[in-house]
PDB file of N, CA and C in Angstrom:
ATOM      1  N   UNK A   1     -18.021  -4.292  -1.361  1.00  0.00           N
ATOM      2  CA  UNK A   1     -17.145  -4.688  -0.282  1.00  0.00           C
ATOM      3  C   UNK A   1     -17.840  -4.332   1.033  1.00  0.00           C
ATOM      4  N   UNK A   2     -17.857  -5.016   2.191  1.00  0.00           N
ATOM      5  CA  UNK A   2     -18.667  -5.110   3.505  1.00  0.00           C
ATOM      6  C   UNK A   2     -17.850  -3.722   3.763  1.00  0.00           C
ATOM      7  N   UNK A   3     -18.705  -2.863   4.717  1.00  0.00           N
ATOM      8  CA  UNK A   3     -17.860  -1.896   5.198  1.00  0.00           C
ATOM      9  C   UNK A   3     -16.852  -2.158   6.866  1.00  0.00           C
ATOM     10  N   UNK A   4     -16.728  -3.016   6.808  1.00  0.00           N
ATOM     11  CA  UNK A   4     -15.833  -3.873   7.605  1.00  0.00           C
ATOM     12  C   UNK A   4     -14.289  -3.503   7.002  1.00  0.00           C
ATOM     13  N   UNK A   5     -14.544  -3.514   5.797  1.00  0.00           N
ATOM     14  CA  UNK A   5     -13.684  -3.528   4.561  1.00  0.00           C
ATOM     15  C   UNK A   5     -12.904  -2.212   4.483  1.00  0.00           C
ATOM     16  N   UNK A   6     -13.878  -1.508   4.785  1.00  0.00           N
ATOM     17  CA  UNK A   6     -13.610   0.106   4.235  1.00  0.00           C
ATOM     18  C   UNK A   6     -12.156   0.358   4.952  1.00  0.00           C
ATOM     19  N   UNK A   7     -11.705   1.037   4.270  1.00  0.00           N
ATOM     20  CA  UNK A   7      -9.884   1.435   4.488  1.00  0.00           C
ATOM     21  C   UNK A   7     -10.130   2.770   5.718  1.00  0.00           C
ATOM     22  N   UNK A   8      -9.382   2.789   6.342  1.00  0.00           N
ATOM     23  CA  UNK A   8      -9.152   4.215   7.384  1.00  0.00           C
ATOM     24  C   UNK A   8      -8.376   4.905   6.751  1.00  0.00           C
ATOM     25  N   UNK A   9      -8.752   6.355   6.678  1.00  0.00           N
ATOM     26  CA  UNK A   9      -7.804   7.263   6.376  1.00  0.00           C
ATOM     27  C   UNK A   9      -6.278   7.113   6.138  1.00  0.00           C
ATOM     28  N   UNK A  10      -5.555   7.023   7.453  1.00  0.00           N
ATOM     29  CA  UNK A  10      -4.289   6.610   7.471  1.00  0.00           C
ATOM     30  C   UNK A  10      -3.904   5.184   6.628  1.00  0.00           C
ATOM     31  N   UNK A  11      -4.714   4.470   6.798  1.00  0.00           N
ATOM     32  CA  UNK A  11      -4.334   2.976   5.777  1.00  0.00           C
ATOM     33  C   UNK A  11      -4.189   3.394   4.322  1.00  0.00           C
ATOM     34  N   UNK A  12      -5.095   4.189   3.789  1.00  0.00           N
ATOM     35  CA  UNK A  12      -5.077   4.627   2.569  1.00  0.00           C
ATOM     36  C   UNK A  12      -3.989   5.354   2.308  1.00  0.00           C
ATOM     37  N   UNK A  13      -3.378   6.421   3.125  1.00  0.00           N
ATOM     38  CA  UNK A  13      -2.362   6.820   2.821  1.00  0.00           C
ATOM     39  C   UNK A  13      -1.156   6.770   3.344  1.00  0.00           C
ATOM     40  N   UNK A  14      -1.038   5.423   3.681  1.00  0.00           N
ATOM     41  CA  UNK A  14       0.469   4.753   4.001  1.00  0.00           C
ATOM     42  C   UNK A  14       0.103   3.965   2.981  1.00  0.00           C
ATOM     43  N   UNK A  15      -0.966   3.222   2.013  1.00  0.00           N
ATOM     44  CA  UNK A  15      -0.911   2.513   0.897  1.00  0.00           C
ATOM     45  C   UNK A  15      -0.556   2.845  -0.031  1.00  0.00           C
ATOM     46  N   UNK A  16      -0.706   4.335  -0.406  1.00  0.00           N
ATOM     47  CA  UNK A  16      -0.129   5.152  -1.523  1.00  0.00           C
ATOM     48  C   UNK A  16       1.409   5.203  -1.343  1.00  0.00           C
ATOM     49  N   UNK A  17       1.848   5.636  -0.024  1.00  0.00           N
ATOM     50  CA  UNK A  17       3.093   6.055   0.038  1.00  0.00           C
ATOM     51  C   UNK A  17       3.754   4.802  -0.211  1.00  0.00           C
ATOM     52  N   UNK A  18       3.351   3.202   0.550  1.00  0.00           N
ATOM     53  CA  UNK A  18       4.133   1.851  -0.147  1.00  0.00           C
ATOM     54  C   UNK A  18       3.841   1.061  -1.477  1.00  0.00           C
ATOM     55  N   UNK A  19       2.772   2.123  -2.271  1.00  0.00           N
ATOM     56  CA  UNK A  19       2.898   1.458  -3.809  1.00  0.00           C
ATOM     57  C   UNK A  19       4.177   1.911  -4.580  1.00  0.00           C
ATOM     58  N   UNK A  20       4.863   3.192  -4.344  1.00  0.00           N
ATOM     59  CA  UNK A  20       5.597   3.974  -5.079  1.00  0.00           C
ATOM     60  C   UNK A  20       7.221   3.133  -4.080  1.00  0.00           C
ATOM     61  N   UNK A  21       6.942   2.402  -3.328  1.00  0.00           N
ATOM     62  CA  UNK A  21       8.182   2.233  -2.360  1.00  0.00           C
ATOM     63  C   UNK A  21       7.951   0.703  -2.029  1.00  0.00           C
ATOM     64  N   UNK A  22       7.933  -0.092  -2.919  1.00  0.00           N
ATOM     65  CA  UNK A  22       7.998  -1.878  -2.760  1.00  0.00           C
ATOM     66  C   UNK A  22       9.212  -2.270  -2.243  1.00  0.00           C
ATOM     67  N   UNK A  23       9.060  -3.339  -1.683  1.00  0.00           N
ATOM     68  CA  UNK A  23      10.110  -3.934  -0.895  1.00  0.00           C
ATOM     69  C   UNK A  23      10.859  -4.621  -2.625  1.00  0.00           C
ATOM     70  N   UNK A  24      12.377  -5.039  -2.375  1.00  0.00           N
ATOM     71  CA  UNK A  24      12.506  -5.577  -3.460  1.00  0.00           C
ATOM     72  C   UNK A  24      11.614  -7.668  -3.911  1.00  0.00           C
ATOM     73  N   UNK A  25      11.264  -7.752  -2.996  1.00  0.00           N
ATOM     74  CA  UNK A  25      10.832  -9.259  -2.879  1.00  0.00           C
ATOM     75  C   UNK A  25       9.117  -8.356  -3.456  1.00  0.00           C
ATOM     76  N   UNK A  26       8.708  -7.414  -3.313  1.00  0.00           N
ATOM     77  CA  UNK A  26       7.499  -7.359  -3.437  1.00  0.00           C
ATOM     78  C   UNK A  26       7.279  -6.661  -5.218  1.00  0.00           C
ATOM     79  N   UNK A  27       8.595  -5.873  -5.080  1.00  0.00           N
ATOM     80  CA  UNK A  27       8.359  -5.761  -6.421  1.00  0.00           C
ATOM     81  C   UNK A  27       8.711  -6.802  -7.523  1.00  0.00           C
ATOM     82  N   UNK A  28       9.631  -7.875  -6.863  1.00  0.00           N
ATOM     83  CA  UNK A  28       9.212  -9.069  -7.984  1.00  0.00           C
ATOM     84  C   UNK A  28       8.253  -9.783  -8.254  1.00  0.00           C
ATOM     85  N   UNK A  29       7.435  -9.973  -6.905  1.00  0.00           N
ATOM     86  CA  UNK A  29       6.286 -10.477  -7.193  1.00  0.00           C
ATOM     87  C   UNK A  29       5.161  -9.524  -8.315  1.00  0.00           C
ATOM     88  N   UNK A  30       5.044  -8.597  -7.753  1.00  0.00           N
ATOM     89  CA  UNK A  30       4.312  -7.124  -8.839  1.00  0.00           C
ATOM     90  C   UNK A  30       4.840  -7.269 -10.210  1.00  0.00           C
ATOM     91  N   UNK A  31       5.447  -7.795 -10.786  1.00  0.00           N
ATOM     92  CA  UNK A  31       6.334  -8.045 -11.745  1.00  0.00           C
ATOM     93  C   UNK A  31       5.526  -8.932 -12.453  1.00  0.00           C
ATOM     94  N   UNK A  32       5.282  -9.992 -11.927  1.00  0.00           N
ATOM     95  CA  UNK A  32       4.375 -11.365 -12.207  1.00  0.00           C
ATOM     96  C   UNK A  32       2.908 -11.311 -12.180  1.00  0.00           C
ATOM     97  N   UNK A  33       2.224 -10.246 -11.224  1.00  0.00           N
ATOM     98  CA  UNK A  33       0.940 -10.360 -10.848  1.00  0.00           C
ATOM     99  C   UNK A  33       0.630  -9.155 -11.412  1.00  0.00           C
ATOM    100  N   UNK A  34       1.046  -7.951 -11.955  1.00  0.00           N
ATOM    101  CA  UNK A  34       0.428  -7.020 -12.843  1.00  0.00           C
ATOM    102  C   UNK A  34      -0.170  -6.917 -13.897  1.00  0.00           C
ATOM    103  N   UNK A  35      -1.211  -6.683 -14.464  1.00  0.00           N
ATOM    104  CA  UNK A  35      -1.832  -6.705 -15.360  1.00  0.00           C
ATOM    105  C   UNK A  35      -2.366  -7.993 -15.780  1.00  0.00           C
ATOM    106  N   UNK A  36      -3.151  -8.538 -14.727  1.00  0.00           N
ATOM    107  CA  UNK A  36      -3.919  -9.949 -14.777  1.00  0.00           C
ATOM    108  C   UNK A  36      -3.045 -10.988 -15.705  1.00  0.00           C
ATOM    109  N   UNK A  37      -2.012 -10.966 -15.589  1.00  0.00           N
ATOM    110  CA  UNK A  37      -1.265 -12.412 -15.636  1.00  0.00           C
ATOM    111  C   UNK A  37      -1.446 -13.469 -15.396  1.00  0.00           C
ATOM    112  N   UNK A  38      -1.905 -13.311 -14.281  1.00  0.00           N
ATOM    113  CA  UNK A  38      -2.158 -14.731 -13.500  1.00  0.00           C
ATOM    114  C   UNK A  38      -4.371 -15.180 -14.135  1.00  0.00           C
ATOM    115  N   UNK A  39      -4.930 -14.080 -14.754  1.00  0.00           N
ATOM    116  CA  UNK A  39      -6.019 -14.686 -14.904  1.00  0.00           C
ATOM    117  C   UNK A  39      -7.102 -13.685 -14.012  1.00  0.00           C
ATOM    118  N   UNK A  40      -6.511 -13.331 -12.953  1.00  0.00           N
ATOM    119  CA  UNK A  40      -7.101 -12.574 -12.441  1.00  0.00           C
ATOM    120  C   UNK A  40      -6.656 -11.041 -11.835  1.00  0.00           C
ATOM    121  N   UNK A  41      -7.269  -9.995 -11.674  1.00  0.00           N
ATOM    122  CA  UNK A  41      -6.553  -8.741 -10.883  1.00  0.00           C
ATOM    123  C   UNK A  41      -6.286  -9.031  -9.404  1.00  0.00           C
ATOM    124  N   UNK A  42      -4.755  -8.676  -9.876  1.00  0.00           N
ATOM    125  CA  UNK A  42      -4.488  -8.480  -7.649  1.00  0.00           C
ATOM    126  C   UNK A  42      -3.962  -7.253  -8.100  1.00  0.00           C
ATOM    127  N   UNK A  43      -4.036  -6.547  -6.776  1.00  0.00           N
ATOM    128  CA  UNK A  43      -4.113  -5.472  -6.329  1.00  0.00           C
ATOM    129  C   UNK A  43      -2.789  -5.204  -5.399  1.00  0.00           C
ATOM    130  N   UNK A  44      -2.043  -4.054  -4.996  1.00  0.00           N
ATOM    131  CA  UNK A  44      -0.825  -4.024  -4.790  1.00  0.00           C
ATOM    132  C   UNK A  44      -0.690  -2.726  -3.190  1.00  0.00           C
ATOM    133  N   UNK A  45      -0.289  -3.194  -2.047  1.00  0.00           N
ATOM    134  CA  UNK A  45      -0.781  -2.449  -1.040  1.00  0.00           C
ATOM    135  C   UNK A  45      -2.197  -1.925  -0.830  1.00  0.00           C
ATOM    136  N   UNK A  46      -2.976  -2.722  -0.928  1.00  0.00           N
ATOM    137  CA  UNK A  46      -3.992  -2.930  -0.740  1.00  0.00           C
ATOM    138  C   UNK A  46      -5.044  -2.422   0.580  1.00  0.00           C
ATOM    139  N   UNK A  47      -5.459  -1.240   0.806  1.00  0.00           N
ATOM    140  CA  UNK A  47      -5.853  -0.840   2.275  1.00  0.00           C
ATOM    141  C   UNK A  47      -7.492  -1.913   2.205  1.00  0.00           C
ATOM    142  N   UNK A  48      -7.326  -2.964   4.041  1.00  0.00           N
ATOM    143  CA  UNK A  48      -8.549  -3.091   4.151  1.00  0.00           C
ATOM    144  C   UNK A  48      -8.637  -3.403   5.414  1.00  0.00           C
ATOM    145  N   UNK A  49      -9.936  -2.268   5.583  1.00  0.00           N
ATOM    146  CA  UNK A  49     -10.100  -2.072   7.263  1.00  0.00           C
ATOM    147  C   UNK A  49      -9.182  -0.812   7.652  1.00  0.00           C
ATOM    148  N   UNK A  50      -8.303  -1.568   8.938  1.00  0.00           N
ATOM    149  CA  UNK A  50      -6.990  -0.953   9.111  1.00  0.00           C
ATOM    150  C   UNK A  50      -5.497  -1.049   8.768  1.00  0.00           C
ATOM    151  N   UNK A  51      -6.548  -2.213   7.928  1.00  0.00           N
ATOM    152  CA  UNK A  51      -4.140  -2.869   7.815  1.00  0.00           C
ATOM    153  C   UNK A  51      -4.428  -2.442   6.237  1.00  0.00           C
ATOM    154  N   UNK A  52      -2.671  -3.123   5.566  1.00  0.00           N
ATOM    155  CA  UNK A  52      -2.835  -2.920   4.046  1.00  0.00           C
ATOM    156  C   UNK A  52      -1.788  -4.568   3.810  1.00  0.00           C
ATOM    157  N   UNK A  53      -2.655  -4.880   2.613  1.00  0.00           N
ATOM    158  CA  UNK A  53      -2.314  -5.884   2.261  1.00  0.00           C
ATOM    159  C   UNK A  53      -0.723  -5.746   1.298  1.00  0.00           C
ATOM    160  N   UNK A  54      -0.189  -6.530   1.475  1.00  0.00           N
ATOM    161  CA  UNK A  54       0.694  -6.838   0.086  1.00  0.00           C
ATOM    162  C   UNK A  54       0.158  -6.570  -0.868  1.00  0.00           C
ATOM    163  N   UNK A  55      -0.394  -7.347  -1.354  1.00  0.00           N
ATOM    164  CA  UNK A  55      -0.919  -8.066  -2.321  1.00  0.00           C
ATOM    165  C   UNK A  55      -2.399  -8.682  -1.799  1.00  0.00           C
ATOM    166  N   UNK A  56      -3.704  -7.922  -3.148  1.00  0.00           N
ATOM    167  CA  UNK A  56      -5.003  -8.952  -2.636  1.00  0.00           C
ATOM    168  C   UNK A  56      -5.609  -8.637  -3.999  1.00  0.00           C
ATOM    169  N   UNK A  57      -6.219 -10.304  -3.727  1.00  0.00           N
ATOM    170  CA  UNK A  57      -6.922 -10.860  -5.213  1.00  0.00           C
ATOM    171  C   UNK A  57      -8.434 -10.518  -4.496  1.00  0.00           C
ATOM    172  N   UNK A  58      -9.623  -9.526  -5.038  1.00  0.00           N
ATOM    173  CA  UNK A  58     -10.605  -9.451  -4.508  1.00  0.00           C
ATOM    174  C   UNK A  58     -11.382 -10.732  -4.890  1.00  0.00           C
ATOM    175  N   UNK A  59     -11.573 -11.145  -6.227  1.00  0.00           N
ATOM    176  CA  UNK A  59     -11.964 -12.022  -6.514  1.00  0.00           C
ATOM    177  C   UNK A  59     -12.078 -13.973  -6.164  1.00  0.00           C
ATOM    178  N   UNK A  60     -10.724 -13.810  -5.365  1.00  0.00           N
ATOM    179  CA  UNK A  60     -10.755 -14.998  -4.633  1.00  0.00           C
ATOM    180  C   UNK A  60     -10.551 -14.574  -3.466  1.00  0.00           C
ATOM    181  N   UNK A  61     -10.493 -13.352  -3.170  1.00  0.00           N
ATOM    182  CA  UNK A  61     -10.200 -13.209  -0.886  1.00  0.00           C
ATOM    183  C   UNK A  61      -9.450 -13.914  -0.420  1.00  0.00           C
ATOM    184  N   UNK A  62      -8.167 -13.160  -1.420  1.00  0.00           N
ATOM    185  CA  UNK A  62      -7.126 -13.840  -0.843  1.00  0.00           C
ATOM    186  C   UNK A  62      -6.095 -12.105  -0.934  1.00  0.00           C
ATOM    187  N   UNK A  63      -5.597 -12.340   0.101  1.00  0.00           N
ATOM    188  CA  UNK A  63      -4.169 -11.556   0.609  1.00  0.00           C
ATOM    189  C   UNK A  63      -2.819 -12.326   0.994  1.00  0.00           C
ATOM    190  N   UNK A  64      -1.696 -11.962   0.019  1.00  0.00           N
ATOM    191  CA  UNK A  64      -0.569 -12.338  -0.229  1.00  0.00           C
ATOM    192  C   UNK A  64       0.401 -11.312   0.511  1.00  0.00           C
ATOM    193  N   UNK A  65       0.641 -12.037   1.657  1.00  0.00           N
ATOM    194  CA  UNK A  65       1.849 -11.250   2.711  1.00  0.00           C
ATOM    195  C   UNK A  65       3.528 -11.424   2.327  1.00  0.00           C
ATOM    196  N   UNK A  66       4.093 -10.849   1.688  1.00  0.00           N
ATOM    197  CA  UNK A  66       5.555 -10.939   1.941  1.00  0.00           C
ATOM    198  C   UNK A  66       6.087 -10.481   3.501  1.00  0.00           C
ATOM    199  N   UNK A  67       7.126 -11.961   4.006  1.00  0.00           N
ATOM    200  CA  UNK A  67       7.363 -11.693   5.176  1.00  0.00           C
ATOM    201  C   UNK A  67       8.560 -11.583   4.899  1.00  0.00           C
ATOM    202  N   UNK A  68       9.342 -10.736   6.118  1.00  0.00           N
ATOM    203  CA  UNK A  68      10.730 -10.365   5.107  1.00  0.00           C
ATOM    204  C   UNK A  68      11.476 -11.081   6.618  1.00  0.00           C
ATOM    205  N   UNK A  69      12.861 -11.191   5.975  1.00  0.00           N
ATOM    206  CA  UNK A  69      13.860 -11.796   7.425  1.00  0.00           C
ATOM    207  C   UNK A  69      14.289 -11.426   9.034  1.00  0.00           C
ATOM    208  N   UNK A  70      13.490 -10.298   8.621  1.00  0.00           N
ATOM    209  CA  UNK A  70      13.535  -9.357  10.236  1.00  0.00           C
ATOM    210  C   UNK A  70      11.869  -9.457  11.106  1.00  0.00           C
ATOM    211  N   UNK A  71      11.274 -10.698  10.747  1.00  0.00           N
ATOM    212  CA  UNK A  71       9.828 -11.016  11.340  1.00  0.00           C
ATOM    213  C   UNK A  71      10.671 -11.131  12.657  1.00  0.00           C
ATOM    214  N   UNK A  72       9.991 -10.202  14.118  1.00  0.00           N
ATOM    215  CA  UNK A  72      10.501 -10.692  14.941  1.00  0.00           C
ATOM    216  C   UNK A  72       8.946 -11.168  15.888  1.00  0.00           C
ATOM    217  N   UNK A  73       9.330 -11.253  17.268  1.00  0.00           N
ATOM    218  CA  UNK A  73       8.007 -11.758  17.995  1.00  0.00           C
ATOM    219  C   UNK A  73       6.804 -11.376  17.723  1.00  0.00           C
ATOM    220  N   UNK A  74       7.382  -9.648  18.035  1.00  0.00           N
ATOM    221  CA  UNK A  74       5.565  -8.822  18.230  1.00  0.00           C
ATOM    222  C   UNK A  74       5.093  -8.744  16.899  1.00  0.00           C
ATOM    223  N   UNK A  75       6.509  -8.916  15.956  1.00  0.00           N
ATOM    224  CA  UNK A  75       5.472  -8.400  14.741  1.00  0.00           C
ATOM    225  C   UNK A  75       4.839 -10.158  14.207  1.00  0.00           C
ATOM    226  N   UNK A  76       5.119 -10.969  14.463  1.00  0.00           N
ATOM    227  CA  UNK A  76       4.216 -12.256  14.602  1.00  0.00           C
ATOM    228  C   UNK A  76       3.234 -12.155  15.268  1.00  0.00           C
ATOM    229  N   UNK A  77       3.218 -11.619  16.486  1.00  0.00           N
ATOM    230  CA  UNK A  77       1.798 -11.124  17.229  1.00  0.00           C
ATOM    231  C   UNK A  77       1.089 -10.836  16.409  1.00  0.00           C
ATOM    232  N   UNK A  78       1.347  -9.510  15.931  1.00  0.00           N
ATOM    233  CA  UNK A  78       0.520  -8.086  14.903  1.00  0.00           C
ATOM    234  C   UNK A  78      -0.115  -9.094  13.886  1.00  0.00           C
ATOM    235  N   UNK A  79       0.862 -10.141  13.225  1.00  0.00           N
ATOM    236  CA  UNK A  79       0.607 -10.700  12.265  1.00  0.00           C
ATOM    237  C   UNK A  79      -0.354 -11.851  12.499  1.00  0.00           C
ATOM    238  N   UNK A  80      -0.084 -12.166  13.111  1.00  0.00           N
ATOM    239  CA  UNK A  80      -1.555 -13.415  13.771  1.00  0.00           C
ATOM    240  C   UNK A  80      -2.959 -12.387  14.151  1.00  0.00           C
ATOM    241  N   UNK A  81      -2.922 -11.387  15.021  1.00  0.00           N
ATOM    242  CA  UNK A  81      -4.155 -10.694  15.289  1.00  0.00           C
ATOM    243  C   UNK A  81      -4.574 -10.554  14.280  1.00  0.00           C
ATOM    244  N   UNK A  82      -3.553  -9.972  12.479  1.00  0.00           N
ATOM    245  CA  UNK A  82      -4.367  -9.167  11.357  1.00  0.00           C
ATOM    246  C   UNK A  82      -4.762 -10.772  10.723  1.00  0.00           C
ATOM    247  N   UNK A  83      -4.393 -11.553  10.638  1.00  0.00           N
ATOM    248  CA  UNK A  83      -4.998 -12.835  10.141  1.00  0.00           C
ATOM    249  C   UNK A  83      -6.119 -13.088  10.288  1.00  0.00           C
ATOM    250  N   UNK A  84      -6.254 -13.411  11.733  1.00  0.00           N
ATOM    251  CA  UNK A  84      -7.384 -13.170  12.417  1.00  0.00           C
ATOM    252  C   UNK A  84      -8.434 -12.929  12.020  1.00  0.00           C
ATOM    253  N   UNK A  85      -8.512 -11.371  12.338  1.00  0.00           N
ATOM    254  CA  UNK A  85      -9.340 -10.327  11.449  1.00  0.00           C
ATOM    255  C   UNK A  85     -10.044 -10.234  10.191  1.00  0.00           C
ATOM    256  N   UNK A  86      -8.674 -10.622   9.461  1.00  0.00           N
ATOM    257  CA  UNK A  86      -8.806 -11.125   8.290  1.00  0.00           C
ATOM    258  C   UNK A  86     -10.180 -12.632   7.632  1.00  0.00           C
ATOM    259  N   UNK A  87      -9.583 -13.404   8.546  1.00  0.00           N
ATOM    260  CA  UNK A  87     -10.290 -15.225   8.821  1.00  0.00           C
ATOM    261  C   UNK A  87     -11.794 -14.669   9.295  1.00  0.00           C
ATOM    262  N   UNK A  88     -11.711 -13.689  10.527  1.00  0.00           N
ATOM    263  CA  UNK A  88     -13.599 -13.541  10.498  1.00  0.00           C
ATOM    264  C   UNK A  88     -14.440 -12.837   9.563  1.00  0.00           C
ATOM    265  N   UNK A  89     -13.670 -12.562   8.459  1.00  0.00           N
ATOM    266  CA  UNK A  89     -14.310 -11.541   7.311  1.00  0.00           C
ATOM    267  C   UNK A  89     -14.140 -12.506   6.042  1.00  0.00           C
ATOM    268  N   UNK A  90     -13.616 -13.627   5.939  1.00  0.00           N
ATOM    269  CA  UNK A  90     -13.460 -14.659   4.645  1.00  0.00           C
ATOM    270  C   UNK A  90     -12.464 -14.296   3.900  1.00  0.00           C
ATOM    271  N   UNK A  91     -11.562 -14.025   4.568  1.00  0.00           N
ATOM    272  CA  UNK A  91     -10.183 -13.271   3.713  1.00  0.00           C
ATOM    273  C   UNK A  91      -9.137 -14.616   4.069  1.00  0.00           C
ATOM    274  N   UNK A  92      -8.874 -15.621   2.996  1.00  0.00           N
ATOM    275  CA  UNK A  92      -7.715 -16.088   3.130  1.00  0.00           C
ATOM    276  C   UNK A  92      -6.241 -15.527   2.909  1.00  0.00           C
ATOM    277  N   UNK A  93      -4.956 -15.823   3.873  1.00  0.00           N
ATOM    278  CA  UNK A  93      -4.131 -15.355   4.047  1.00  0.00           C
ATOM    279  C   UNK A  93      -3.053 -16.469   3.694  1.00  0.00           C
ATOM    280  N   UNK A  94      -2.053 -15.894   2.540  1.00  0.00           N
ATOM    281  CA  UNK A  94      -0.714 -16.172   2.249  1.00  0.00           C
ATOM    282  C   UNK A  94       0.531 -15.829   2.436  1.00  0.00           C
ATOM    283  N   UNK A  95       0.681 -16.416   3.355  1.00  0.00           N
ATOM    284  CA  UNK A  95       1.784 -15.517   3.826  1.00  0.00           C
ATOM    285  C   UNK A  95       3.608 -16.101   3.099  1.00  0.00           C
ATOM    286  N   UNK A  96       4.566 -15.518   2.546  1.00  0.00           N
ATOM    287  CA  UNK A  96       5.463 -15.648   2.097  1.00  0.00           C
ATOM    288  C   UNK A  96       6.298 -15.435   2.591  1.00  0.00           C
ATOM    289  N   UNK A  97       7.906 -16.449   2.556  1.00  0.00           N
ATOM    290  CA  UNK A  97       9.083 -15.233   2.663  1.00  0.00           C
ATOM    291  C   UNK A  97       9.418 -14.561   1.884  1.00  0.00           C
ATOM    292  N   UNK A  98       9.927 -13.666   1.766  1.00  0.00           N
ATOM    293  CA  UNK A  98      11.147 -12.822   1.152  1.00  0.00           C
ATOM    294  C   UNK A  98      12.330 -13.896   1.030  1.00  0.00           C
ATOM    295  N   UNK A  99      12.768 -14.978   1.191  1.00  0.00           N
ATOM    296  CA  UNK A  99      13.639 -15.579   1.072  1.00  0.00           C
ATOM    297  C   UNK A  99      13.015 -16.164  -0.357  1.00  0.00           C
ATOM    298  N   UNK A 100      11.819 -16.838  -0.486  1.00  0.00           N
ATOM    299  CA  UNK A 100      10.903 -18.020  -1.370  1.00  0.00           C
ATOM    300  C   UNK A 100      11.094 -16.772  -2.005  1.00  0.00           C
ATOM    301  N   UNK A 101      10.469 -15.530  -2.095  1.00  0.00           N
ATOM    302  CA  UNK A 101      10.460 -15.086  -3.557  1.00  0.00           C
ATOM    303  C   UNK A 101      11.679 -15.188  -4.470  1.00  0.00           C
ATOM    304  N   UNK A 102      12.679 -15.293  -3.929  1.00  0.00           N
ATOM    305  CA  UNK A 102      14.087 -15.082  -4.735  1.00  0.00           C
ATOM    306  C   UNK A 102      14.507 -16.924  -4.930  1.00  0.00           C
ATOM    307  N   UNK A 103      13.886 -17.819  -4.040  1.00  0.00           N
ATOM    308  CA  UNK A 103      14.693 -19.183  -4.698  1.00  0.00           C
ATOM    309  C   UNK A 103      13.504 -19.913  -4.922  1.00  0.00           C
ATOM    310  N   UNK A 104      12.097 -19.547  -4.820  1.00  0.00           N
ATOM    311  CA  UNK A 104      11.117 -20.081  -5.582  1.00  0.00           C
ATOM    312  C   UNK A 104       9.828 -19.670  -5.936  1.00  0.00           C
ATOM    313  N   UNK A 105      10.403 -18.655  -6.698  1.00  0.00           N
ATOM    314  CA  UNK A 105       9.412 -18.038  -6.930  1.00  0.00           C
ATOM    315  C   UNK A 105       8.628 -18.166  -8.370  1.00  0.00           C
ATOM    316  N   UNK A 106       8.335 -19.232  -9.392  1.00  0.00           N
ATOM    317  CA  UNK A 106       7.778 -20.953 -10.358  1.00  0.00           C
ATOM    318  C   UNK A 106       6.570 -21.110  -9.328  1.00  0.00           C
ATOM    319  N   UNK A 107       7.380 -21.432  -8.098  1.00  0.00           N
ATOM    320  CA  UNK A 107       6.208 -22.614  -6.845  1.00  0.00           C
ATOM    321  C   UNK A 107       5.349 -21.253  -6.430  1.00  0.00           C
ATOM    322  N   UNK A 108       5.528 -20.180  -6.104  1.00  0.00           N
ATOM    323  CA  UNK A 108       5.123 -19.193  -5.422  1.00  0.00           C
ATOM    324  C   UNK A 108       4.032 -18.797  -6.467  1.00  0.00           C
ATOM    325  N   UNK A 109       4.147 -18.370  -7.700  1.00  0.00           N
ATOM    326  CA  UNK A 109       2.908 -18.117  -8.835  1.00  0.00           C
ATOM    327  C   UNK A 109       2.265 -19.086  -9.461  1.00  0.00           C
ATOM    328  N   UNK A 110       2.778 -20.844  -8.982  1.00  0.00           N
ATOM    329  CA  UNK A 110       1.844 -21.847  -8.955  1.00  0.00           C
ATOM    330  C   UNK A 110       0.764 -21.977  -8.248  1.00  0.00           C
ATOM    331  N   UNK A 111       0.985 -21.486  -6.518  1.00  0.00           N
ATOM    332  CA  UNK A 111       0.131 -21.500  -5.641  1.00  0.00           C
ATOM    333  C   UNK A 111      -0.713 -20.777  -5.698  1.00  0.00           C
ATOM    334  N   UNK A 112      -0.249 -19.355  -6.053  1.00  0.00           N
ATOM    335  CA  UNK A 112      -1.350 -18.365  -6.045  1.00  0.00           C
ATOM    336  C   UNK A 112      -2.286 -18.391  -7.345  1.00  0.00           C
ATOM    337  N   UNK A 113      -1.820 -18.821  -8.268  1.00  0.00           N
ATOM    338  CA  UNK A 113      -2.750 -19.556  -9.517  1.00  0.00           C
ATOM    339  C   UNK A 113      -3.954 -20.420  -9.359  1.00  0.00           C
ATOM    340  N   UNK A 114      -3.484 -21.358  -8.263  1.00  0.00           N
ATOM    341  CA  UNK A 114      -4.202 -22.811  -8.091  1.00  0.00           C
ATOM    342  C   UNK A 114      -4.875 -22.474  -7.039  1.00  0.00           C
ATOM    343  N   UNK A 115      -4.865 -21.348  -6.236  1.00  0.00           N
ATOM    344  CA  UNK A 115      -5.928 -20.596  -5.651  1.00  0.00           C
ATOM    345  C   UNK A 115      -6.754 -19.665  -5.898  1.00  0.00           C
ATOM    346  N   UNK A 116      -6.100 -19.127  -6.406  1.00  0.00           N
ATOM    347  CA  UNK A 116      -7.184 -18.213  -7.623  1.00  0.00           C
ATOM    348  C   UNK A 116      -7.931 -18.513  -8.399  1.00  0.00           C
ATOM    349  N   UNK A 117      -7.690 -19.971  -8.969  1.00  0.00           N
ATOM    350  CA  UNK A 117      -8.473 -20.854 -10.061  1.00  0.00           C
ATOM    351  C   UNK A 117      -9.651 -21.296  -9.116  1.00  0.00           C
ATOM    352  N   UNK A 118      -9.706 -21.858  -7.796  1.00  0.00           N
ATOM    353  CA  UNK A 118     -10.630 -22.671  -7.225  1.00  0.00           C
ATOM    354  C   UNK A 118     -11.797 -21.660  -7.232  1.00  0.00           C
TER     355      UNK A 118
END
């Protein structure tokens, strides 16, 4: 992994503290994507750099964002800058609601399949 990559202290351990503490939309997804289900390992609060992922498939560089119903401005800001970031390092970004995990979540482990496959 580029050391671009490398986790900061604090990322690492706010990642520990939100593996043991999933959102409920995140632990359904974790539900589906544990133990290479899908074909491949994703990974679950994921520290890289400074942020922490949802969810990231190293193998396809991809990071799976659950966005939950309280996205307000700045944190769309935050969330476009870490994209960003993300986009100049080859990290594709998925971003989800928290609404889709609960009324389609079939389509939601189709997509991330059919990206993971490419």
């Amino acid at each position: 992994m580029p050391s671009s990559f490398t986790a900061t202290p604090k990322a690492k351990a706010q990642a520990k503290y939100l593996r043991k503490n999933l959102s409920p939309p995140e632990s359904v997804l974790w539900h589906h994507f544990r133990r290479n289900q899908l074909g491949v390992r994703i990974r679950r609060q994921h520290p890289i750099g400074p942020y922490i992922a949802d969810f990231y498939c190293i193998s396809a560089r991809l990071v799976i964002e659950v966005d939950g119903s309280t996205h307000r401005a700045e944190q769309r800001k935050h969330d476009q800058q870490r994209d960003a970031w993300m986009a100049e390092r080859g990290v594709q970004v998925l971003r989800i609601s928290a609404r889709d995990v609960s009324t389609n979540l079939e389509g939601i482990v189709r997509t991330v399949r059919k990206i993971t496959d490419e």
